[in-house]
Protein backbone atom coordinates (compact mmCIF):
# COMPACT_ATOMS: atom_id res chain seq x y z
CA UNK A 1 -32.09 20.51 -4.04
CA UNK A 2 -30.13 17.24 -2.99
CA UNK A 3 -27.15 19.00 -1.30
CA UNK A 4 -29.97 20.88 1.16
CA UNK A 5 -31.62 17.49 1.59
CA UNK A 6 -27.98 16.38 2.69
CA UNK A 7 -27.83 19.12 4.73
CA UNK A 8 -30.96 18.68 6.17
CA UNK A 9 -30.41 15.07 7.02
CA UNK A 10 -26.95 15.68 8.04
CA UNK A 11 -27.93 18.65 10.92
CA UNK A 12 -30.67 16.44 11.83
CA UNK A 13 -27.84 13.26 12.59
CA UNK A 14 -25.70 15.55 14.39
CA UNK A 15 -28.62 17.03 16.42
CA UNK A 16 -29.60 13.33 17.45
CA UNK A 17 -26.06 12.36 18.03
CA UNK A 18 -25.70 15.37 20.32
CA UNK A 19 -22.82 15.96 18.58
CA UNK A 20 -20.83 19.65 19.03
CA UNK A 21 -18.46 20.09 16.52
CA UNK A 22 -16.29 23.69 15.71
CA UNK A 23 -15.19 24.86 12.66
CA UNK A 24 -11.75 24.73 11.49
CA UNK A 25 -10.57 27.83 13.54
CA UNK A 26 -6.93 28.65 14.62
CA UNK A 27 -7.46 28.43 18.55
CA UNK A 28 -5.12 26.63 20.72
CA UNK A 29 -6.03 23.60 22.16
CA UNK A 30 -9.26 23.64 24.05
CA UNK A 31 -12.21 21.05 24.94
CA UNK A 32 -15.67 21.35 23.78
CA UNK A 33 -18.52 18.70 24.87
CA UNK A 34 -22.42 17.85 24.29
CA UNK A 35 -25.44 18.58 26.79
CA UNK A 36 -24.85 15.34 29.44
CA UNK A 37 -20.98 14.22 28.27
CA UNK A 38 -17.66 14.45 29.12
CA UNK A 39 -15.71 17.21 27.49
CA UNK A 40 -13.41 16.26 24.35
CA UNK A 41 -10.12 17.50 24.12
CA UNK A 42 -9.33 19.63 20.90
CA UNK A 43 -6.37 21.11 18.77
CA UNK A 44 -5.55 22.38 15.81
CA UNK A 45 -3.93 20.35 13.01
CA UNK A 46 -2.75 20.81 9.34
CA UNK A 47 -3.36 17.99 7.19
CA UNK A 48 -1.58 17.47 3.74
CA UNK A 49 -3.10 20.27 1.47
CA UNK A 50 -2.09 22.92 4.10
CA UNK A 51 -5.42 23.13 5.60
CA UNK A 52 -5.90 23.67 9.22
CA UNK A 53 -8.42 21.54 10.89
CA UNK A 54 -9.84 21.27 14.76
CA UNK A 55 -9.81 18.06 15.25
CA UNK A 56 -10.49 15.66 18.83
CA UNK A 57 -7.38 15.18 20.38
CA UNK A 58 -7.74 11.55 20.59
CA UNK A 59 -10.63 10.47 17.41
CA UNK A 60 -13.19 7.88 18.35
CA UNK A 61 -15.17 7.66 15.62
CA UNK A 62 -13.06 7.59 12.28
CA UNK A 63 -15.11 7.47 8.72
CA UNK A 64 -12.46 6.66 5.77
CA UNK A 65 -12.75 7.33 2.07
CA UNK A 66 -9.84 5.65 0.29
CA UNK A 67 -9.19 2.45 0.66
CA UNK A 68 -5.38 3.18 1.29
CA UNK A 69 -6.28 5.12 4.80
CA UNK A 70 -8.24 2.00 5.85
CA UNK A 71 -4.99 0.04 5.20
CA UNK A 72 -3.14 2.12 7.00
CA UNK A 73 -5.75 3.01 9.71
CA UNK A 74 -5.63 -1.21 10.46
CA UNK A 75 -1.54 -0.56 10.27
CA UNK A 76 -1.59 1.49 13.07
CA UNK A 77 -3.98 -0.71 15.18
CA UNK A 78 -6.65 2.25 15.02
CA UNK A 79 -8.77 -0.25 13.72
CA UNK A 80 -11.65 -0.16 16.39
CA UNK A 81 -12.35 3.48 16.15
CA UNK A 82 -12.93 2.97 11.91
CA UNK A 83 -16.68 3.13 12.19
CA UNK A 84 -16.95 3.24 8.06
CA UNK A 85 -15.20 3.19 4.87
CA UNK A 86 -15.72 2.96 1.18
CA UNK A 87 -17.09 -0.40 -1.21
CA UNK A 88 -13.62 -0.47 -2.19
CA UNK A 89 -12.02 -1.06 1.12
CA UNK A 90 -10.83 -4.70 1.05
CA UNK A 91 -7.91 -4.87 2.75
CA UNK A 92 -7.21 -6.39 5.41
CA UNK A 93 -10.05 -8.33 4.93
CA UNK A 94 -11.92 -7.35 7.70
CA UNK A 95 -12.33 -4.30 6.55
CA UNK A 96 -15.09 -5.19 4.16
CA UNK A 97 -16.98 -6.03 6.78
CA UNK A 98 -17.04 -2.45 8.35
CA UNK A 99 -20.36 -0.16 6.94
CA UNK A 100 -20.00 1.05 4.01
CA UNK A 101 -20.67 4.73 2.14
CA UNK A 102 -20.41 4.19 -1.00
CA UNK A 103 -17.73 5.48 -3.42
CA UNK A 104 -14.40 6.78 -3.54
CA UNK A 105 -15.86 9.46 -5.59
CA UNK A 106 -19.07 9.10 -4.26
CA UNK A 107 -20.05 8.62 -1.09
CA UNK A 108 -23.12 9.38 0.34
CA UNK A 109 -23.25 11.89 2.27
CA UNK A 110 -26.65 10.04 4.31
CA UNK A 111 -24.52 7.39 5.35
CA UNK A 112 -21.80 9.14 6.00
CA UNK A 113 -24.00 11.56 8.71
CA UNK A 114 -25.34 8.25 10.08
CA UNK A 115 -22.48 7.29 11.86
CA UNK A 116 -21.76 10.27 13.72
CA UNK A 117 -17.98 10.64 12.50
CA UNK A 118 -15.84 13.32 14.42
CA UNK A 119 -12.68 12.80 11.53
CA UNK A 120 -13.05 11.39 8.03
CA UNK A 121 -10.18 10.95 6.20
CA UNK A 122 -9.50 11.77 2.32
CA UNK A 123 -6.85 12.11 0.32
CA UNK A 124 -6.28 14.93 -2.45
CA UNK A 125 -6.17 12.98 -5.61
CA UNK A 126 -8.98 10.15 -4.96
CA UNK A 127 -11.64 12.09 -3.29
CA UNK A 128 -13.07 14.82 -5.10
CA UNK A 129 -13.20 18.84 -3.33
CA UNK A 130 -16.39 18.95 -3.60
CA UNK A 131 -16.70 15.85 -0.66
CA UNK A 132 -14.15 17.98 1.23
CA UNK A 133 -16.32 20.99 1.01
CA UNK A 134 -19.52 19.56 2.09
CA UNK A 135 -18.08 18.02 5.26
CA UNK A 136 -16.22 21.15 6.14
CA UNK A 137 -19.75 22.83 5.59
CA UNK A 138 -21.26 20.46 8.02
CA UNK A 139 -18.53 21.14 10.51
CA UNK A 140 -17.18 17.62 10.32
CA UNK A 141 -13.27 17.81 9.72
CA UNK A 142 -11.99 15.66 6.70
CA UNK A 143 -8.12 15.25 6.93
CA UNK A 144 -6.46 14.96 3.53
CA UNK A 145 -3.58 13.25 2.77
CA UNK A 146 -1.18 13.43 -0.46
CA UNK A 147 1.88 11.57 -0.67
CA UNK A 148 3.32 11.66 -4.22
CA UNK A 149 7.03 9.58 -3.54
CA UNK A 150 7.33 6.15 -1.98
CA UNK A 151 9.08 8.28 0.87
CA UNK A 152 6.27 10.42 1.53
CA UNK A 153 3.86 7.44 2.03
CA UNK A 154 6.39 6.75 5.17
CA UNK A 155 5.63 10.59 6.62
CA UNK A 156 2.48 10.70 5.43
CA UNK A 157 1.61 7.36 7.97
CA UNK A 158 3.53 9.04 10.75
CA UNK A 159 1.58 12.34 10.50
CA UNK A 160 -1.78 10.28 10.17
CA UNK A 161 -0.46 8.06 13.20
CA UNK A 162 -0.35 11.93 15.06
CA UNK A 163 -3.65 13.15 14.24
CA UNK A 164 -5.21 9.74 15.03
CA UNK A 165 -2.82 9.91 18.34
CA UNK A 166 -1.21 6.39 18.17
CA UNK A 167 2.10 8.25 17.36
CA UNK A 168 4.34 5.21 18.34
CA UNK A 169 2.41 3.21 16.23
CA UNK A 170 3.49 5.40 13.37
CA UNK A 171 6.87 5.64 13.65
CA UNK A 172 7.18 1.75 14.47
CA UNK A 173 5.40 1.52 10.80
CA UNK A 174 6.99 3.92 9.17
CA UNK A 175 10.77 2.74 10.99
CA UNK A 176 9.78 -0.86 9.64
CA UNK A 177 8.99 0.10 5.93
CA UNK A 178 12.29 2.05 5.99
CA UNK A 179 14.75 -1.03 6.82
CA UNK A 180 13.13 -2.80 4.48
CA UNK A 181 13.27 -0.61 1.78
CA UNK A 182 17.31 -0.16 3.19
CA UNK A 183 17.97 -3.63 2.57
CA UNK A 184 16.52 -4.12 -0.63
CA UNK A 185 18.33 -0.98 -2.34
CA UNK A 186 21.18 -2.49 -0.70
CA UNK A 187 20.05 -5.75 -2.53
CA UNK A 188 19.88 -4.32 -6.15
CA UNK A 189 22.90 -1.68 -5.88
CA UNK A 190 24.42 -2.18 -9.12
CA UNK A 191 21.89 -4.18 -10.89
CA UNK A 192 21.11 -2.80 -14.47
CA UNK A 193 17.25 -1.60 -13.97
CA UNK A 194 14.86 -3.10 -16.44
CA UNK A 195 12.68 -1.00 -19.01
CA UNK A 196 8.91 -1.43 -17.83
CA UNK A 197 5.40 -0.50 -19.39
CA UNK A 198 3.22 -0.60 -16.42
CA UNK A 199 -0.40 -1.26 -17.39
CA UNK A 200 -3.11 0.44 -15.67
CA UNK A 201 -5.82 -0.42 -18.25
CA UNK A 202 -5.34 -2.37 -21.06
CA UNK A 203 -7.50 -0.88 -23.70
CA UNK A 204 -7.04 2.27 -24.02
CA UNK A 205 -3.66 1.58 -22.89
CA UNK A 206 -3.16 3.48 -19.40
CA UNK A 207 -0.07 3.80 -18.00
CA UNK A 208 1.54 5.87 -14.84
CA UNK A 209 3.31 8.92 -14.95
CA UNK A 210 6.76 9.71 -13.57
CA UNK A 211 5.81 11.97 -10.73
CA UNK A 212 3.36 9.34 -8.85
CA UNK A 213 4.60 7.30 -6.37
CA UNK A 214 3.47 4.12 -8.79
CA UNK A 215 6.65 4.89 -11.01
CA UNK A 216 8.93 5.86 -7.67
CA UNK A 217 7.69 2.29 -6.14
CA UNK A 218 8.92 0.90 -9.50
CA UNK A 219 12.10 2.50 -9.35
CA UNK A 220 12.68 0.97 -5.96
CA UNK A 221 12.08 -2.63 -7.32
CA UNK A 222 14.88 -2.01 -9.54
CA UNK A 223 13.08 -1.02 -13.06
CA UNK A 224 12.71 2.50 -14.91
CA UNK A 225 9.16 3.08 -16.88
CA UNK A 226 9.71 3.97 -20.97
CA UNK A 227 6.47 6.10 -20.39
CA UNK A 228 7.99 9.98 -19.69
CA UNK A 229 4.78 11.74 -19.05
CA UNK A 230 3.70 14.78 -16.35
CA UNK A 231 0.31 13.21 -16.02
CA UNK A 232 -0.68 11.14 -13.39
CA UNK A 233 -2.42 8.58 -15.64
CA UNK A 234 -1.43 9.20 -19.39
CA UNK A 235 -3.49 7.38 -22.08
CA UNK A 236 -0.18 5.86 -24.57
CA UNK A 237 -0.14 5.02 -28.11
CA UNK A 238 0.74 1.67 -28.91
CA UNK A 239 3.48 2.68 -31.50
CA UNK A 240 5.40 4.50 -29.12
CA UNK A 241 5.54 1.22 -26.29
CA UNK A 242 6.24 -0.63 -29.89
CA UNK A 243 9.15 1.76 -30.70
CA UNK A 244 10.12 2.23 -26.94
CA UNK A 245 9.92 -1.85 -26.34
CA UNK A 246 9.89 -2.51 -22.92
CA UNK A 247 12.20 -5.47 -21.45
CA UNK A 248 8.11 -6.28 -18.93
CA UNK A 249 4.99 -5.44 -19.12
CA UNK A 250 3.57 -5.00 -15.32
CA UNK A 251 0.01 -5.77 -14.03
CA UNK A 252 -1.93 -4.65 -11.25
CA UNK A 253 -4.16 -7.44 -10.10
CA UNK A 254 -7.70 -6.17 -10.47
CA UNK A 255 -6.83 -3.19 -12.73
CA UNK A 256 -6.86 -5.18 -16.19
CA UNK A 257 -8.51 -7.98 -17.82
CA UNK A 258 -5.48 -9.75 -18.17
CA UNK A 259 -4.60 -12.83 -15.24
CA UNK A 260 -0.81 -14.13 -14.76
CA UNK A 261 -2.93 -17.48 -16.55
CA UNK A 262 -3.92 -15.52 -19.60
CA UNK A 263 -1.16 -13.63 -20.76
CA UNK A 264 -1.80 -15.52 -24.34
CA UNK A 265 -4.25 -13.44 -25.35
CA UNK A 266 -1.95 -10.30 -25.86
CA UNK A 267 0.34 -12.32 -28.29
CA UNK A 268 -3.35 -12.46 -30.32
CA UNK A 269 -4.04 -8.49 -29.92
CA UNK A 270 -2.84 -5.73 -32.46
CA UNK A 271 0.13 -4.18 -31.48
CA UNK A 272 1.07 -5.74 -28.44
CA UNK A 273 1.66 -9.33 -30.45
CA UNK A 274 4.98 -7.42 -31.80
CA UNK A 275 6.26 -6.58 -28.34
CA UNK A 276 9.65 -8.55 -27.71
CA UNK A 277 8.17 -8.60 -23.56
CA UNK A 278 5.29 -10.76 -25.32
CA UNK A 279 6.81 -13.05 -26.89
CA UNK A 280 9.24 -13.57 -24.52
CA UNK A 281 6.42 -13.57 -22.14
CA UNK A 282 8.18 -11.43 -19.69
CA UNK A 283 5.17 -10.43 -17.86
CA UNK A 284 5.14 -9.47 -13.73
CA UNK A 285 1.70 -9.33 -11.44
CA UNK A 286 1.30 -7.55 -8.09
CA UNK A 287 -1.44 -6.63 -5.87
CA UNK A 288 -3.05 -3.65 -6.07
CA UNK A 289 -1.00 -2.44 -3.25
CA UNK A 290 1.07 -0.76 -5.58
CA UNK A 291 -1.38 1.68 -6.44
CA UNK A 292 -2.48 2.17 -2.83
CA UNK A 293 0.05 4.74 -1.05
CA UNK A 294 -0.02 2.44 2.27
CA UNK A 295 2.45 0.89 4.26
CA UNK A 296 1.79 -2.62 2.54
CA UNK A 297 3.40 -1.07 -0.87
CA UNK A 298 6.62 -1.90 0.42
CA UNK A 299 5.94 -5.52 -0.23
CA UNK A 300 4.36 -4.79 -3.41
CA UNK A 301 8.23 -3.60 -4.36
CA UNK A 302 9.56 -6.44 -2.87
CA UNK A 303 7.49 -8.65 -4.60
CA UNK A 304 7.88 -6.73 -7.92
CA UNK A 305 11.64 -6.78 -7.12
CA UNK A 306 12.03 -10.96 -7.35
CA UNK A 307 9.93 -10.96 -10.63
CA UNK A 308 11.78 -8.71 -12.28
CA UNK A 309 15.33 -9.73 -10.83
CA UNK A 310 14.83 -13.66 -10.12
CA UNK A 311 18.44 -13.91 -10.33
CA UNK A 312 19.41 -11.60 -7.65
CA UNK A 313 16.90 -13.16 -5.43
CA UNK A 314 17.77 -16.80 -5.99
CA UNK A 315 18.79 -19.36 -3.26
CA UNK A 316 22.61 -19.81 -3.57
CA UNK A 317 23.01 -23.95 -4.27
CA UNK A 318 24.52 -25.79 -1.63
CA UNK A 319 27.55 -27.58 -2.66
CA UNK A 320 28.02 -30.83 -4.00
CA UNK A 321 28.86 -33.29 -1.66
CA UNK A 322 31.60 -35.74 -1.85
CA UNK A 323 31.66 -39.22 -0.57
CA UNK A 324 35.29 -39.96 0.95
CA UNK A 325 36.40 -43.62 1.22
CA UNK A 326 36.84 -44.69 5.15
CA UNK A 327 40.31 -44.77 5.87
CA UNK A 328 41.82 -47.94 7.83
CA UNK A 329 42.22 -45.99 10.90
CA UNK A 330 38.61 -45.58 11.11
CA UNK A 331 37.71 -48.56 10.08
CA UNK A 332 39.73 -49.66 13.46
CA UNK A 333 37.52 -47.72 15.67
CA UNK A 334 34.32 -48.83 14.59
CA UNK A 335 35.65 -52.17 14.84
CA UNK A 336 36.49 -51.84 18.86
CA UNK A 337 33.32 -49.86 19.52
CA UNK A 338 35.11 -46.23 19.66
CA UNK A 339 33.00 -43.69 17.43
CA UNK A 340 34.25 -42.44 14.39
CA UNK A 341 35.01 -38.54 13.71
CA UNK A 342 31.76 -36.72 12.64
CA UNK A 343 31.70 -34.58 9.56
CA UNK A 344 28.62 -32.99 8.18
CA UNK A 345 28.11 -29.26 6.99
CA UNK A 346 24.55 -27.87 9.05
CA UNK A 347 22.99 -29.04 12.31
CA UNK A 348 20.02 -30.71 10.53
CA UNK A 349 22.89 -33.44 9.19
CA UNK A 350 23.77 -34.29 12.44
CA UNK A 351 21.53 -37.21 12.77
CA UNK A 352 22.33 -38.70 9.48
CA UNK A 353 25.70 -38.50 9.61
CA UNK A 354 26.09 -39.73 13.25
CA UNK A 355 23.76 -41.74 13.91
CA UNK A 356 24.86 -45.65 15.38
């Protein structure tokens, strides 16, 4: 009885909007147009689960369901055309002030129809198929995305950057993320990687498995996980991360109980208190943009990088610097008003060192 409510209510939006929409169909392009409007340029696209979608050419009114695809809707300067998003949605910040629709999981499907989307975006493993199916019922396209390797998040923002037609934005993005990434490989070639548990939850411990792009990220920063697992999200004993003993224990900011000022508490807690990370406190904390496959993970690597290889990342020390006694030649010049030879190692010395 509530999905023909939905229905009812969502026909009823459309019919006010005066919104024509088409069903996925595998036409060339073609423009279709309400009673009293322009006509809107369509075309056929395939998003990331292989489905083929008739989309507007150029999408004005963009509802998004993950809070990744906000971040990288506001990456591609698309920003104006996001008419909605999800609670979670807080990055940038001015994304939480954009209406909301509820859940990742979710979403209302009222509030949804209220703002007249023509594309909402999902992606395959956040958004359930049932949300897919009810908007393709409706006739409103939902693009789904699915990147599972850091490398993927790059195409994945390129193809988005297509269907939202800002394609130069995209491959600026995606061109950006990939000289960064460049240079930090480059930075860590040869460093041993460290062992990492990567907590997700805390109790029951929840880690990430090695075919998300969560682990792949963490390979990039220069670490290897000890958790060898074919599930996204594996649930792990505590006597296997004992026996396994990872060199740090990684937190996501708002995914565990546990603050970069409270790290104490595990040394209290049964099991983790005999963890050599513990006691040595070798603990790193990022921002959820690790778990968000958006172009900001690249600095969640980089950041993840310097805490787990400070050494690498340090500021060489400038050498020491000697005093050397004026000689009598110079002690001449001065004398008659000629000025003495200047030595000094960087412009900002220049003063100091010459100064009358």
């Amino acid at each position: 009885m509530l999905v023909s409510k939905s229905k009812i209510i969502w026909r009823a939006a459309l019919f006010v909007a005066g919104l024509v929409l088409c069903l996925p169909t595998r036409s060339a392009a073609q423009t279709v147009s309400a009673p009293g409007t322009a006509p809107v340029a369509m075309h056929d696209v395939t998003d990331e689960m292989g489905r083929t979608l008739h989309v507007p050419v150029n999408p004005m009114r963009i509802v998004s369901l993950a809070p990744s695809l906000t971040e990288t809707v506001y990456a591609l300067g698309a920003e104006d055309r996001l008419v909605g998003d999800t609670d979670y949605c807080d990055y940038p910040p001015e994304a939480k002030k954009k209406p909301k629709v509820g859940g990742v999981i979710d979403p209302s499907l009222e509030e949804i129809a209220a703002l007249h989307p023509d594309l909402v975006l999902v992606t395959k493993d956040a958004n359930r198929l049932e949300t897919v199916r009810a908007l393709d019922n409706f006739g409103v396209p939902a693009y789904a995305t699915n990147p599972r390797k850091v490398e993927e998040i790059l195409t994945s923002t390129e193809r988005l950057a297509e269907v939202l037609n800002v394609s130069e934005a995209g491959k600026t993005v995606a061109d950006d993320m990939q000289k960064r990434l460049a240079a930090l490989q480059a930075k860590l070639s040869g460093v041993l990687p460290r062992r990492v548990l990567f907590v997700v939850w805390k109790e029951p411990l929840i880690s990430v498995g090695k075919g998300t792009f969560v682990a792949d990220a963490i390979g990039r920063a220069g670490a290897v996980s000890i958790v060898d697992s074919s599930k996204d999200w594996p649930q792990v004993s505590m006597e296997e991360v004992a026996r396994l003993q990872p060199d740090y224990l990684i937190f996501a900011a708002s995914h565990t109980d546990v603050t970069e000022h409270d790290f104490e508490s595990l040394a209290n807690l049964p099991g983790w208190r005999i963890l050599n990370a513990v006691r040595a406190r070798h603990y790193a904390v990022i921002s959820d943009a690790v778990i968000r496959p958006a172009p900001r993970i690249v600095s969640a690597i980089e950041d993840l990088a310097r805490q787990l290889h400070p050494e690498i990342f340090a500021e060489p020390r400038e050498p020491e610097k000697t005093t050397t006694p004026p000689t009598s030649a110079s002690l001449v010049d001065s004398q008659v008003g000629r000025s003495p030879v200047c030595s000094f190692e960087s412009i900002d010395s220049v003063e100091s060192s010459c100064a009358r």
